[in-house]
N, C-alpha and C. Protein backbone atom coordinates (compact mmCIF):
# COMPACT_ATOMS: atom_id res chain seq x y z
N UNK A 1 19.37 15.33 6.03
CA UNK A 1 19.48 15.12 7.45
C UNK A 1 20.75 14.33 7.73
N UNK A 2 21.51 14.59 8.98
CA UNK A 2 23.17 14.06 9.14
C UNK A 2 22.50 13.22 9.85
N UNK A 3 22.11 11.86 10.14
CA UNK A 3 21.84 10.82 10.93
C UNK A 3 22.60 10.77 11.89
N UNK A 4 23.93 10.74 11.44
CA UNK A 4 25.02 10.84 12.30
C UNK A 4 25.72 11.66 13.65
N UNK A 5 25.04 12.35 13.47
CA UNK A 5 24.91 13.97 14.65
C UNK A 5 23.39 13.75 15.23
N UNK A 6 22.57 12.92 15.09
CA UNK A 6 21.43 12.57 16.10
C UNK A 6 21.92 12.02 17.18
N UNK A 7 20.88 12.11 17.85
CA UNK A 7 20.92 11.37 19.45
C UNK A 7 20.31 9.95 19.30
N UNK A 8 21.01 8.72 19.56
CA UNK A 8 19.68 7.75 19.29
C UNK A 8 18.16 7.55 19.12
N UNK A 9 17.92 9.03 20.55
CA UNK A 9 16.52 8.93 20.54
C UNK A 9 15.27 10.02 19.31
N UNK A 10 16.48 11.09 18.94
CA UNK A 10 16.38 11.22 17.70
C UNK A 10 15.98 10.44 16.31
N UNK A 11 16.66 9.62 16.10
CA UNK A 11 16.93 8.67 15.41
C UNK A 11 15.87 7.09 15.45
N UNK A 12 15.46 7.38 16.61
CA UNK A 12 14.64 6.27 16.78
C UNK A 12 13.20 6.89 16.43
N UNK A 13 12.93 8.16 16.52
CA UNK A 13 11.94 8.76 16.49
C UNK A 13 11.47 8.93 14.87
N UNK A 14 12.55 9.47 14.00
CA UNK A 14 13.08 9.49 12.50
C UNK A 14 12.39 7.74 11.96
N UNK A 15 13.01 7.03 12.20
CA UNK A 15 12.42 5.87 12.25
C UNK A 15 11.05 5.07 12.85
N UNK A 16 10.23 5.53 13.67
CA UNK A 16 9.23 5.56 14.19
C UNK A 16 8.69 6.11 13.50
N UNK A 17 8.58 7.21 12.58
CA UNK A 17 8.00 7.98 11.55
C UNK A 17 8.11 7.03 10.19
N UNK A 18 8.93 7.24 9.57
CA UNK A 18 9.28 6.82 8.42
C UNK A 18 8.97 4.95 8.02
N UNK A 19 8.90 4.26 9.20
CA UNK A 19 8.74 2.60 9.15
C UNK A 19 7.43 2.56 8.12
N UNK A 20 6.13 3.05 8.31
CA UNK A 20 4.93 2.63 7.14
C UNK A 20 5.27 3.21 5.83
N UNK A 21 6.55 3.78 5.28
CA UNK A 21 6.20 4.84 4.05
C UNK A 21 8.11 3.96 3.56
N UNK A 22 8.93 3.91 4.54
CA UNK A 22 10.38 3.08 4.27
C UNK A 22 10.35 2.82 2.58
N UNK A 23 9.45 2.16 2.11
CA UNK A 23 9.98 1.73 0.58
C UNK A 23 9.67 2.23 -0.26
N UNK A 24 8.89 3.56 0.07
CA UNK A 24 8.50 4.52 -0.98
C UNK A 24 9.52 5.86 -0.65
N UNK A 25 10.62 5.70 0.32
CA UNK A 25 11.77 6.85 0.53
C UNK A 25 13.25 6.32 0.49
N UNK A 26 13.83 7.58 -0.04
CA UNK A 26 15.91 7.04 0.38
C UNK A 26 16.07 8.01 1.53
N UNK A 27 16.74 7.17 1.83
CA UNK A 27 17.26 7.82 2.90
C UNK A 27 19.08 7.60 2.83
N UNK A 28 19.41 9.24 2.91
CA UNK A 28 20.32 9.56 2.79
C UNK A 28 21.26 9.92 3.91
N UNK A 29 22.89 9.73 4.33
CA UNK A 29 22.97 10.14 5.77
C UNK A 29 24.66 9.73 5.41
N UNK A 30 25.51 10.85 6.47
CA UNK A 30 26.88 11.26 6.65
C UNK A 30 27.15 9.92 7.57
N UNK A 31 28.79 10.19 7.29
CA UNK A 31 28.92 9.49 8.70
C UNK A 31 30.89 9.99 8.48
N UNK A 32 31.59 9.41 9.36
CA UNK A 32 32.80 9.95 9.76
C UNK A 32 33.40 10.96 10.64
N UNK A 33 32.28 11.11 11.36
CA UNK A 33 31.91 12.51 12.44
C UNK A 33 32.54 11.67 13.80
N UNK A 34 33.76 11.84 14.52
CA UNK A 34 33.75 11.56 15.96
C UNK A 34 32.94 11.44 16.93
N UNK A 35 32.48 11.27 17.16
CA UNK A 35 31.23 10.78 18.70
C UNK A 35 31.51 11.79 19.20
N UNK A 36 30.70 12.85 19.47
CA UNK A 36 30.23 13.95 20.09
C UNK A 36 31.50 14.71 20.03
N UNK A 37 32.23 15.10 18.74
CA UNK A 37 32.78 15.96 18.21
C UNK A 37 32.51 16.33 16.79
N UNK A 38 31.13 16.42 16.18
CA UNK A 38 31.13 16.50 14.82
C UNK A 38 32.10 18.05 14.19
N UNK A 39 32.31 18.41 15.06
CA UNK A 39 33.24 19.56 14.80
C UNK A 39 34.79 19.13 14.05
N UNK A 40 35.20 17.66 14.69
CA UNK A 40 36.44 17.52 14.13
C UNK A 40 36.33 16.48 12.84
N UNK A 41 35.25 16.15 12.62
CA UNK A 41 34.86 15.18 11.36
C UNK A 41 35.67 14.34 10.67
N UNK A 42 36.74 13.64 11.56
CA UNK A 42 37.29 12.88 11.00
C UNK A 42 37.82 11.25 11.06
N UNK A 43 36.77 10.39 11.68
CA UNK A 43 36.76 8.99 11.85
C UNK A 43 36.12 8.42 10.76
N UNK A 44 36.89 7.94 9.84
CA UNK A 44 36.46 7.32 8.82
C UNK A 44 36.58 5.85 8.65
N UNK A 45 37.08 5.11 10.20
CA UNK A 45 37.61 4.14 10.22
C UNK A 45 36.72 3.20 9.87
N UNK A 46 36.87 1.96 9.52
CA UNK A 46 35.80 0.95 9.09
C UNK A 46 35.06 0.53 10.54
N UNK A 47 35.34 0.34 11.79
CA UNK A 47 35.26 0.16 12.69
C UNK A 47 34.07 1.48 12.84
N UNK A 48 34.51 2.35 12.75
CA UNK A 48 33.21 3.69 13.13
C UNK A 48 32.23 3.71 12.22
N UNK A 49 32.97 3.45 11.12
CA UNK A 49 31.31 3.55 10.11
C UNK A 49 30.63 2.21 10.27
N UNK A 50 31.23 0.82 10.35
CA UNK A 50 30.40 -0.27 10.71
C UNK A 50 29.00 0.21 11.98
N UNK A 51 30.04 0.61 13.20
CA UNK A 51 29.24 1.03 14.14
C UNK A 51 28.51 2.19 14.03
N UNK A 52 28.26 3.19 13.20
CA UNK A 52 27.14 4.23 12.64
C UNK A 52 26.29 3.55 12.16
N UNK A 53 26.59 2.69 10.91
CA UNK A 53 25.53 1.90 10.10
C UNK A 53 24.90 1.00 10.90
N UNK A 54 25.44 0.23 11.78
CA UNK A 54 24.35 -0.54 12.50
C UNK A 54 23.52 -0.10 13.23
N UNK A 55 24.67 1.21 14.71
CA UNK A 55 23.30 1.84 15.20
C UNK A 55 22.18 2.29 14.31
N UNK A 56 22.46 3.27 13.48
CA UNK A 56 20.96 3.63 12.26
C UNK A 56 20.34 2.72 11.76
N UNK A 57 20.76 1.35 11.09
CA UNK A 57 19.78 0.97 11.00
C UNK A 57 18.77 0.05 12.00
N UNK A 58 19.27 -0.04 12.99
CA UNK A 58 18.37 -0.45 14.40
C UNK A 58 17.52 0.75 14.67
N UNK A 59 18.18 1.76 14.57
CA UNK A 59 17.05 3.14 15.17
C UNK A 59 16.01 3.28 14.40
N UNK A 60 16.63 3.28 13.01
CA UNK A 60 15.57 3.73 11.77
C UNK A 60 15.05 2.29 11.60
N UNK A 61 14.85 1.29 12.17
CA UNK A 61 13.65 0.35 11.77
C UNK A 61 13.97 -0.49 10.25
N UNK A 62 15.05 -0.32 9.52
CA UNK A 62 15.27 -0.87 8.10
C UNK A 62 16.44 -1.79 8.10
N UNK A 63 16.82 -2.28 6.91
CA UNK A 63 17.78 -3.22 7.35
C UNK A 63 18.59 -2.65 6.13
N UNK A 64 18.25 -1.14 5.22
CA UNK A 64 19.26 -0.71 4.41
C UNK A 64 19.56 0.94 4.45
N UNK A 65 20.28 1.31 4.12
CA UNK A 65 20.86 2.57 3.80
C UNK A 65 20.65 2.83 2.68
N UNK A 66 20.20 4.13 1.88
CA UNK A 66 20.26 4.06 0.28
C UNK A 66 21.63 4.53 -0.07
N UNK A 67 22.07 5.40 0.82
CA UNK A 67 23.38 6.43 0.54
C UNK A 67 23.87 6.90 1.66
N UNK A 68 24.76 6.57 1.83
CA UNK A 68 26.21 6.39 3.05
C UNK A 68 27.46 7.49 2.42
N UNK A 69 27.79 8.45 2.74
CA UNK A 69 28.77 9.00 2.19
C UNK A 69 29.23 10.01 3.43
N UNK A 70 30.72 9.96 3.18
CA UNK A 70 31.63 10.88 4.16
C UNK A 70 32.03 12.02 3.68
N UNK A 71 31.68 13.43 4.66
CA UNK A 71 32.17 14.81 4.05
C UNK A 71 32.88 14.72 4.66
N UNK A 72 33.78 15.99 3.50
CA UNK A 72 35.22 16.09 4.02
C UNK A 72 35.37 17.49 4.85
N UNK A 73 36.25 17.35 5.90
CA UNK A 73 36.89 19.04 6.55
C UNK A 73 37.57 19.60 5.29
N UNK A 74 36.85 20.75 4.86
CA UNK A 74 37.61 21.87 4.24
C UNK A 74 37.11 23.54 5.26
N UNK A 75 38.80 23.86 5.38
CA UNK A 75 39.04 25.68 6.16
C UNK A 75 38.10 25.30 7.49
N UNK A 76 38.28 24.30 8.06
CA UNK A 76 37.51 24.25 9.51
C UNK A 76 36.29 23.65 9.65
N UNK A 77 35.39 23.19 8.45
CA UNK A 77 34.28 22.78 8.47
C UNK A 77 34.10 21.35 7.80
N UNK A 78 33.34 21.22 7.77
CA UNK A 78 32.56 19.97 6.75
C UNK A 78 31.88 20.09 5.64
N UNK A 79 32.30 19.16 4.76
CA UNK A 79 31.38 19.38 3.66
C UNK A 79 31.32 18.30 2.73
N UNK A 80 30.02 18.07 2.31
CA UNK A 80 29.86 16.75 1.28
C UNK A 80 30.14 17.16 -0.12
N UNK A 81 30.92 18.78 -0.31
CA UNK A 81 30.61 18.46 -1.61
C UNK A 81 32.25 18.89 -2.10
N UNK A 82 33.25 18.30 -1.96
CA UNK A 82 34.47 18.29 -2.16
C UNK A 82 34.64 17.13 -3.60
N UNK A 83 35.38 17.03 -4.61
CA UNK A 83 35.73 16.37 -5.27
C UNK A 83 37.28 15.59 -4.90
N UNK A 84 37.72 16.13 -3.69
CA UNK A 84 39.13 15.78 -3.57
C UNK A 84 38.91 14.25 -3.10
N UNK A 85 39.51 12.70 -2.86
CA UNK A 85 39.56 11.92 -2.88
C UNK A 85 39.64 11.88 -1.26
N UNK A 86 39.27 11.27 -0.15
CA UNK A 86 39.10 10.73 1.21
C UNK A 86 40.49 9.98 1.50
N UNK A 87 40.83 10.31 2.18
CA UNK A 87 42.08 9.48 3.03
C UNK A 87 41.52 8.49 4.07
């Protein structure tokens, strides 16, 4: 699931679910996606991912992330599974 391409209220809901079961799951989730352009996928700034990670973890009810990772644009799209190194 891209956490990151939810709607808060999405996200709050994801978390409304998951709060009694939290330490028996990881939760996994993108981030570097422009604010309502996940099409151009490319804010990787510390400033945007600070502000992803905090909104999520206020929505989702936890105070951790298990796995935070940025896909990269390859030929127009996104994708987490590039080996090439992040700029």
């Amino acid at each position: 699931m891209c956490l990151d391409l939810l709607t808060p209220c999405h996200e709050q809901l994801v978390g409304e679910a998951i709060e009694p079961i939290r330490k028996d799951i990881i939760i996994c989730t993108k981030f570097g996606f422009e604010e309502e352009k996940p099409e151009i996928c490319l804010d990787s700034s510390p400033k945007r991912i600070r502000q992803v990670v905090e909104n999520s973890l206020k929505s989702l009810r936890t105070d951790y992330i298990d796995l935070l990772y940025r896909p990269e644009r390859t030929n127009g799209s996104c994708s987490g599974n590039s080996k090439r190194p992040y700029c």
